[in-house]
Protein backbone atom coordinates (compact mmCIF):
# COMPACT_ATOMS: atom_id res chain seq x y z
CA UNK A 1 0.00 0.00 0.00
CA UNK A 2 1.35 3.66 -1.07
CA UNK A 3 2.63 5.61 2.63
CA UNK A 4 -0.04 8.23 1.74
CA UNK A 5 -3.24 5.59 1.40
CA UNK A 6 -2.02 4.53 4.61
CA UNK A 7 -2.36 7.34 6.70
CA UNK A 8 -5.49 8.48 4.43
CA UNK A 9 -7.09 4.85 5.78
CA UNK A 10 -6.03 5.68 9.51
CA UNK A 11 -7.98 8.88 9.18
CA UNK A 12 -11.28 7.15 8.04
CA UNK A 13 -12.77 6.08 11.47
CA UNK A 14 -15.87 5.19 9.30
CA UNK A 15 -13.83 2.03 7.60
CA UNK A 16 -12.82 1.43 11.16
CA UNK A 17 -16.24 1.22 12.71
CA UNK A 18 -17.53 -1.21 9.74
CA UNK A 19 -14.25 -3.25 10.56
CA UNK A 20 -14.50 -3.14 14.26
CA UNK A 21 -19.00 -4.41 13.24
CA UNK A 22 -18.00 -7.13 11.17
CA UNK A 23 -15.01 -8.12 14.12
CA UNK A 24 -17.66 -8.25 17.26
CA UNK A 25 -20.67 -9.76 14.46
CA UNK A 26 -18.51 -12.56 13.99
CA UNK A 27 -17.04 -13.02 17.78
CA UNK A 28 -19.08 -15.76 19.06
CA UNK A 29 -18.38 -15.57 22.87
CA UNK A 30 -19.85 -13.17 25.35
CA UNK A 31 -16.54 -11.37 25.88
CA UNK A 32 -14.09 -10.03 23.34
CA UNK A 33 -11.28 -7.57 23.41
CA UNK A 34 -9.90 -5.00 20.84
CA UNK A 35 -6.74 -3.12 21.01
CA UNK A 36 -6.67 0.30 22.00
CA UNK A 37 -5.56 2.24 18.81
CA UNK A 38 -7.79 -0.05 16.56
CA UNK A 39 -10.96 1.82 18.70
CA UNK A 40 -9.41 4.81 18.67
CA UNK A 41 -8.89 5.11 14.85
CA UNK A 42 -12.96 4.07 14.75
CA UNK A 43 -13.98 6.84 17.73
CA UNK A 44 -10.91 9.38 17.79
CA UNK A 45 -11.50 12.79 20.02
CA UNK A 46 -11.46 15.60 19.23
CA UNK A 47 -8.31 16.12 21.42
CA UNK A 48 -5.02 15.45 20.56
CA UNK A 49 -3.37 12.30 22.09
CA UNK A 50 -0.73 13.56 25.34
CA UNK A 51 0.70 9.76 25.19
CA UNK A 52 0.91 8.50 21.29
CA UNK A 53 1.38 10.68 18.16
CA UNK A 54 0.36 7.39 16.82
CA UNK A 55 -2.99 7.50 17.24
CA UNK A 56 -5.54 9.27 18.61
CA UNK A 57 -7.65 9.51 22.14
CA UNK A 58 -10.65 6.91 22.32
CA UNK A 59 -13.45 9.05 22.55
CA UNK A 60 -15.20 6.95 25.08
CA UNK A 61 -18.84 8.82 24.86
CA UNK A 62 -19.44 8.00 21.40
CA UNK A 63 -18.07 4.34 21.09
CA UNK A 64 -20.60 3.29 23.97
CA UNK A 65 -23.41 4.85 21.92
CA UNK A 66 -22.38 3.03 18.80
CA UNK A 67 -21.84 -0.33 20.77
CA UNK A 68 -24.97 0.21 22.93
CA UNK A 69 -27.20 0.03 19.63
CA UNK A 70 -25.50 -3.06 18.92
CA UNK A 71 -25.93 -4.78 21.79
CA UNK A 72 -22.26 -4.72 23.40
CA UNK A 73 -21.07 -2.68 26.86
CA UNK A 74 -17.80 -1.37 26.11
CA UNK A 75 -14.84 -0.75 29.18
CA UNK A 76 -10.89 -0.37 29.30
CA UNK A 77 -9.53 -3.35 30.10
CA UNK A 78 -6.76 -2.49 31.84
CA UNK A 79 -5.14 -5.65 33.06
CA UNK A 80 -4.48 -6.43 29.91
CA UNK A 81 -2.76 -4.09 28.59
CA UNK A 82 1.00 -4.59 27.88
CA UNK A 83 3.49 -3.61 30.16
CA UNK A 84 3.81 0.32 29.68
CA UNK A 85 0.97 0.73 27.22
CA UNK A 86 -1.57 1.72 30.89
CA UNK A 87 -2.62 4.36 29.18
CA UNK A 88 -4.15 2.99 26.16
CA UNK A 89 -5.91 -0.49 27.24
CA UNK A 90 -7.67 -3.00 25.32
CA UNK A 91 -11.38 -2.21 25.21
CA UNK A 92 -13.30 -5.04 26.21
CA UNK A 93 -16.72 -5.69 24.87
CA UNK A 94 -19.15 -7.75 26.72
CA UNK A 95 -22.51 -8.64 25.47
CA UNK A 96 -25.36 -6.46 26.86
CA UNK A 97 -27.21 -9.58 27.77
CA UNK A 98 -23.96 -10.42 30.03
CA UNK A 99 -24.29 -7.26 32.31
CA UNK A 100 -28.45 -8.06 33.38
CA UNK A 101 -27.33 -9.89 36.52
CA UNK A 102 -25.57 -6.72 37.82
């Protein structure tokens, strides 16, 4: 892929979102997780990033809207992250269903 289609694709959080859909439509289990700057390229803030040049912020509000409608809760996962990467966690998705009993 050309450098410039590259960083043209990271900007499209749009292709992200549909990616990140077709990911959780296909996860079978209850639980799945999804790294940081793969969210955060679907759902980047408005701000700019104080940690990563690499990507952007998660904007938090907006990805629990989007994975509300589709059935998911959405929460850093933070004991999973790799060591030095605390701030930017996985984001772990749990099936709405999951979170009744609490």
């Amino acid at each position: 892929m050309h450098p410039t289609r590259s960083v043209e694709a990271r900007r499209d959080p749009q292709a992200w979102q549909t990616a990140l859909d077709r990911a959780l439509a296909a996860h079978e289990s209850e639980d799945a997780l999804a790294h940081y700057p793969h969210v955060a390229f679907a759902f980047p803030s408005s701000s700019p990033n104080p940690y990563s040049g690499d990507y952007p912020l998660l904007n938090y509000r907006e990805l629990k809207e989007w994975a509300t409608t589709r059935g998911w809760r959405v929460r850093p996962a933070p004991e999973r992250a790799p060591a030095g990467e605390k701030y930017s966690p996985p984001v772990r998705f749990t099936r709405g269903k999951a979170w009744s009993s609490h």
